[in-house]
N, C-alpha and C. Protein backbone atom coordinates (compact mmCIF):
# COMPACT_ATOMS: atom_id res chain seq x y z
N UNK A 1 1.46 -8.66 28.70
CA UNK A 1 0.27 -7.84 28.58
C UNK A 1 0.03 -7.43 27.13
N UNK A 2 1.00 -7.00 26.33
CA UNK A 2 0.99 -6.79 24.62
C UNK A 2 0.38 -7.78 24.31
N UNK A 3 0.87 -9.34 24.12
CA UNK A 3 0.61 -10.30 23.45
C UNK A 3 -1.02 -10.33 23.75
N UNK A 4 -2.01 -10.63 24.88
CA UNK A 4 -2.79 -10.29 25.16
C UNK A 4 -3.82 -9.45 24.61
N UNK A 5 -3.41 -8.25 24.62
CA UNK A 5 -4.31 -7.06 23.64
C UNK A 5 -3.72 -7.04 22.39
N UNK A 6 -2.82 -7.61 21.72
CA UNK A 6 -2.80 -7.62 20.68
C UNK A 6 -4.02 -9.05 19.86
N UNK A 7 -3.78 -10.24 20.94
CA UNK A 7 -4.99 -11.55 20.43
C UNK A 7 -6.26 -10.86 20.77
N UNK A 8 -6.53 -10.20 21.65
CA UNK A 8 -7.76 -9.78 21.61
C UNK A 8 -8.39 -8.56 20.05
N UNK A 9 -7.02 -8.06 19.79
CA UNK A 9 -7.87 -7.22 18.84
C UNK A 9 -8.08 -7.88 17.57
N UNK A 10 -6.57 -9.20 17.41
CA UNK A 10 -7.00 -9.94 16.72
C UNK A 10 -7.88 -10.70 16.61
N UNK A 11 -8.56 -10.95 17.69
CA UNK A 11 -10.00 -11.86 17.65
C UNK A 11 -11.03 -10.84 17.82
N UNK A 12 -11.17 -9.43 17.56
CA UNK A 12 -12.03 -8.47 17.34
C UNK A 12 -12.06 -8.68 15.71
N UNK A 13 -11.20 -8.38 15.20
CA UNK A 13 -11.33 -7.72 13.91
C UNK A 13 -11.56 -9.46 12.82
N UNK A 14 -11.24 -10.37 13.24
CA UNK A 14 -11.76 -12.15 12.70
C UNK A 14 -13.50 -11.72 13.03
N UNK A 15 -13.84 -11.21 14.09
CA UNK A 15 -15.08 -11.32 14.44
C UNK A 15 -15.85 -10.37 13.55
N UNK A 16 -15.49 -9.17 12.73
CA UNK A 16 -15.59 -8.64 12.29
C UNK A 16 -15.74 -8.92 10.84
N UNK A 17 -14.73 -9.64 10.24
CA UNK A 17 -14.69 -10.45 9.01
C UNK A 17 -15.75 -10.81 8.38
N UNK A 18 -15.82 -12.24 9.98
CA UNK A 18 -16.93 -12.88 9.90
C UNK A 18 -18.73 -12.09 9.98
N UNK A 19 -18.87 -11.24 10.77
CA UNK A 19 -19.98 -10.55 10.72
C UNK A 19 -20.23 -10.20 9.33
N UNK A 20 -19.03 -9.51 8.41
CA UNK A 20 -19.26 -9.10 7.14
C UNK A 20 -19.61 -9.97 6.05
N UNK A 21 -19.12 -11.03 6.31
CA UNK A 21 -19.36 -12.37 5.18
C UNK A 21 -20.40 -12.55 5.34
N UNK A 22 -20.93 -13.00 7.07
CA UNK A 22 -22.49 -13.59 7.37
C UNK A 22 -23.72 -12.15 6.23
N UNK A 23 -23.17 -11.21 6.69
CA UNK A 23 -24.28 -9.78 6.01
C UNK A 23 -24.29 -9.84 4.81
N UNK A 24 -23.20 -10.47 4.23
CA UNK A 24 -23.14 -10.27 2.44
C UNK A 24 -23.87 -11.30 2.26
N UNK A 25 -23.45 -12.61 2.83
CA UNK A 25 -24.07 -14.07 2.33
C UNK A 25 -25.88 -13.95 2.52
N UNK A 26 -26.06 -13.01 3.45
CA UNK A 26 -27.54 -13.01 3.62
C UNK A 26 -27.83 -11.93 2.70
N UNK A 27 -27.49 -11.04 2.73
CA UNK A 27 -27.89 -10.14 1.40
C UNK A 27 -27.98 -10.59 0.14
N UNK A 28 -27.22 -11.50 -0.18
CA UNK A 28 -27.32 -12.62 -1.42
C UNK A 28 -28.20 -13.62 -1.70
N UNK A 29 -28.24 -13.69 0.00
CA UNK A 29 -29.46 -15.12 0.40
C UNK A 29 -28.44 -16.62 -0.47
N UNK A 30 -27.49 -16.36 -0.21
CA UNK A 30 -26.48 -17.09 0.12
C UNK A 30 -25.98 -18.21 0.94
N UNK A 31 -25.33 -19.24 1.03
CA UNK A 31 -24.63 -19.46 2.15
C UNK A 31 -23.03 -18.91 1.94
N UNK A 32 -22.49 -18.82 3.53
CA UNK A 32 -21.42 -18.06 3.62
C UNK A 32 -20.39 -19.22 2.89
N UNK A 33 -19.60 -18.83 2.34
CA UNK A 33 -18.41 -19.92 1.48
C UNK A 33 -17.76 -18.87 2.95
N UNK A 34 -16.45 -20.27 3.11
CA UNK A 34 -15.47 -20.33 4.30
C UNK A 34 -15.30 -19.23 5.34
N UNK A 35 -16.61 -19.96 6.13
CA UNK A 35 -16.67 -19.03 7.20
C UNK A 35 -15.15 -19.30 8.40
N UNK A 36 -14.91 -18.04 8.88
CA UNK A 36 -14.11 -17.85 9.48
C UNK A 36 -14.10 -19.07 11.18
N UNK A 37 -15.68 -18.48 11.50
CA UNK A 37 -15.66 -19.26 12.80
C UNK A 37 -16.58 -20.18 12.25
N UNK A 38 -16.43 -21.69 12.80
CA UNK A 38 -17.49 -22.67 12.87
C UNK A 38 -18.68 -22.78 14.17
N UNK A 39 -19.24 -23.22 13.70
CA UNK A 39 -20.69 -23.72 15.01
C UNK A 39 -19.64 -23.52 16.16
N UNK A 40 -19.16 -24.71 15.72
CA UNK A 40 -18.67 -24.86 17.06
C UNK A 40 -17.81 -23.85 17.86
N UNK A 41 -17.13 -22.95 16.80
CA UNK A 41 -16.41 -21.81 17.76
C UNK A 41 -17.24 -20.72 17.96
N UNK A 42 -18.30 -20.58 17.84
CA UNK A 42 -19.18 -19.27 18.03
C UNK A 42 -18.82 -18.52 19.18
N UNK A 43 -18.92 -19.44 20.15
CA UNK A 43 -18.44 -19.02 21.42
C UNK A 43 -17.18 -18.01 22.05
N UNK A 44 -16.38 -18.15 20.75
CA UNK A 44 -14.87 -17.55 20.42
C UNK A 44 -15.04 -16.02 19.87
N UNK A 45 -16.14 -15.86 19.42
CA UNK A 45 -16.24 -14.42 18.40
C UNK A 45 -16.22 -13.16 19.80
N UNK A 46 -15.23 -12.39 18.93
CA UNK A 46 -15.51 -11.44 20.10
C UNK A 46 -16.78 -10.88 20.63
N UNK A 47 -17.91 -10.66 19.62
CA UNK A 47 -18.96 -10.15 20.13
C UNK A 47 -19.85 -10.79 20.79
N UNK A 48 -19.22 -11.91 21.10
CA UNK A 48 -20.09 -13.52 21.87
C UNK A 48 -19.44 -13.49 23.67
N UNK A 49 -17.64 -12.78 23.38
CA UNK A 49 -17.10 -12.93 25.00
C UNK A 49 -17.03 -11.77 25.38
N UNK A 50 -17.25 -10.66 24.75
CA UNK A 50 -16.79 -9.23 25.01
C UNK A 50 -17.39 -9.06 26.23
N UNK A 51 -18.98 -9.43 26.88
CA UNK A 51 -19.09 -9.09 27.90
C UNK A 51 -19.32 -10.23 28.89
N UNK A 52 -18.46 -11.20 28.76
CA UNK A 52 -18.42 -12.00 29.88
C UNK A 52 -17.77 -11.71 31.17
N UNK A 53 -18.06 -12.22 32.12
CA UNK A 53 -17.02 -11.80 33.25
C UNK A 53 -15.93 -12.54 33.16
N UNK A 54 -14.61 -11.85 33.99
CA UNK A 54 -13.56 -11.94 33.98
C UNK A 54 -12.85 -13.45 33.77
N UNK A 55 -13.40 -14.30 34.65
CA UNK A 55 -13.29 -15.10 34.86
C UNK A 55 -13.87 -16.12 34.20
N UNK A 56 -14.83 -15.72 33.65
CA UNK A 56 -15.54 -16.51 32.35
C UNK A 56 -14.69 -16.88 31.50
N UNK A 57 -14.29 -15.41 30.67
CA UNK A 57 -13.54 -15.53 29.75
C UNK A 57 -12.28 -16.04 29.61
N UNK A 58 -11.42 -15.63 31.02
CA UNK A 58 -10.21 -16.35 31.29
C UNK A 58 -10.47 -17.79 30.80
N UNK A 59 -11.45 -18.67 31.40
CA UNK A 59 -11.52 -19.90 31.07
C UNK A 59 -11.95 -20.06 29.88
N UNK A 60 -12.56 -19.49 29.05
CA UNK A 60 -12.78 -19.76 27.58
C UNK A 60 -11.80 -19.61 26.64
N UNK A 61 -10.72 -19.01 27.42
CA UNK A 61 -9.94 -18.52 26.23
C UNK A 61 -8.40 -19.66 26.77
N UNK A 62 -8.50 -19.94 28.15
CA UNK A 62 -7.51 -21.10 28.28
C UNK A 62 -7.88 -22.29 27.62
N UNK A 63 -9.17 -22.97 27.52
CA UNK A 63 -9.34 -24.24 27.32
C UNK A 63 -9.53 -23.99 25.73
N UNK A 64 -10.00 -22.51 25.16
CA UNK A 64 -11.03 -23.08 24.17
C UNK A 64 -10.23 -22.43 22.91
N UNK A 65 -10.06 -21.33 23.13
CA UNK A 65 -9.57 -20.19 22.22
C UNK A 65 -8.13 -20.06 21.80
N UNK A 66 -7.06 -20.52 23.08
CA UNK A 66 -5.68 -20.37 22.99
C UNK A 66 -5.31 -22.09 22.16
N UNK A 67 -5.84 -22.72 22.15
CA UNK A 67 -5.68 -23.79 21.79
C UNK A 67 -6.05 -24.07 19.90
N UNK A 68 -7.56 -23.45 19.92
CA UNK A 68 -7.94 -22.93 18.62
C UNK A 68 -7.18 -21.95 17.75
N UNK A 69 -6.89 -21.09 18.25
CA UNK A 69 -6.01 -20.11 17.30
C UNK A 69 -4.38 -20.75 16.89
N UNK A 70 -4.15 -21.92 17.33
CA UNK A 70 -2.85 -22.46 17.37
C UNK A 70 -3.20 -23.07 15.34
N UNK A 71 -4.58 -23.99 15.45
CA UNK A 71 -5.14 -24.60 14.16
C UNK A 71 -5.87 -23.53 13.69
N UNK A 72 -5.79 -22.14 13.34
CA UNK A 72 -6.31 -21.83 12.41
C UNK A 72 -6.18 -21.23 11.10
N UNK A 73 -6.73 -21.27 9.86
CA UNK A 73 -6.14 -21.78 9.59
C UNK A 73 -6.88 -20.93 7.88
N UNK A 74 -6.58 -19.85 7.19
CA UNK A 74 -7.75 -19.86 6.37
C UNK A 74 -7.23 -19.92 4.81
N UNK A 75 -6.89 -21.33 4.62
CA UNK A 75 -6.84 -21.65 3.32
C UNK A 75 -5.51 -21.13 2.21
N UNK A 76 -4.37 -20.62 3.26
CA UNK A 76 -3.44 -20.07 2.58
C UNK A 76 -3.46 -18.59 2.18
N UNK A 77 -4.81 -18.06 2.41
CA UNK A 77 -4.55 -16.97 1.65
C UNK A 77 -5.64 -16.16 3.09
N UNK A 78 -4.99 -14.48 2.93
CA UNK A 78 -5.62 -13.89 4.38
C UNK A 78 -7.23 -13.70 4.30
N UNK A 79 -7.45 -13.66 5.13
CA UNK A 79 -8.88 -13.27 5.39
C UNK A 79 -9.78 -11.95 5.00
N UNK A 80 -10.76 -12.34 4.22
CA UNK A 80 -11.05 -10.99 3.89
C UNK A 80 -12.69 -10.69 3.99
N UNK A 81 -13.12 -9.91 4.29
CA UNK A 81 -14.51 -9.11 4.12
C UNK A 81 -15.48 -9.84 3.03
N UNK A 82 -15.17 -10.11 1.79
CA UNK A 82 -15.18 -10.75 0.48
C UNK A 82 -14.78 -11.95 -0.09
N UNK A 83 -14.17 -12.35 0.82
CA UNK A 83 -13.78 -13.91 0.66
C UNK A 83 -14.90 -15.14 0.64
């Protein structure tokens, strides 16, 4: 049950990152340099599964998410707001 709410807050606060980069890069009128999530993981951001049903998410996070967070991966150095 830890491991659990601990990936979830970790995939809160990545989601978070990323929200901040996307706001700066547009405030710049920018594109985002190394975004956290790709196209293709959008689906992964917490503020994308937070209100799925139970069972939704169970399956997004068996096929899609637990598998993804195994490759990820950000360049050696941690993730930041400013990055």
């Amino acid at each position: 049950m830890i491991e659990q709410i601990t990936y979830l807050l970790f995939a809160k606060r990545l989601d978070e990152l990323h929200t901040a980069c996307e706001r700066r890069a547009n405030r710049l009128g920018t594109p985002m340099e190394d975004p956290i999530f790709s196209a293709e993981q959008q689906p992964l951001r917490w503020s994308r599964f937070k209100d799925m049903e139970a069972a939704q998410m169970f399956e997004l996070f068996r096929i899609k998410s637990f598998p993804s967070s195994k490759t990820c991966t950000t360049g050696g150095k941690a993730p930041t707001a400013t990055s």
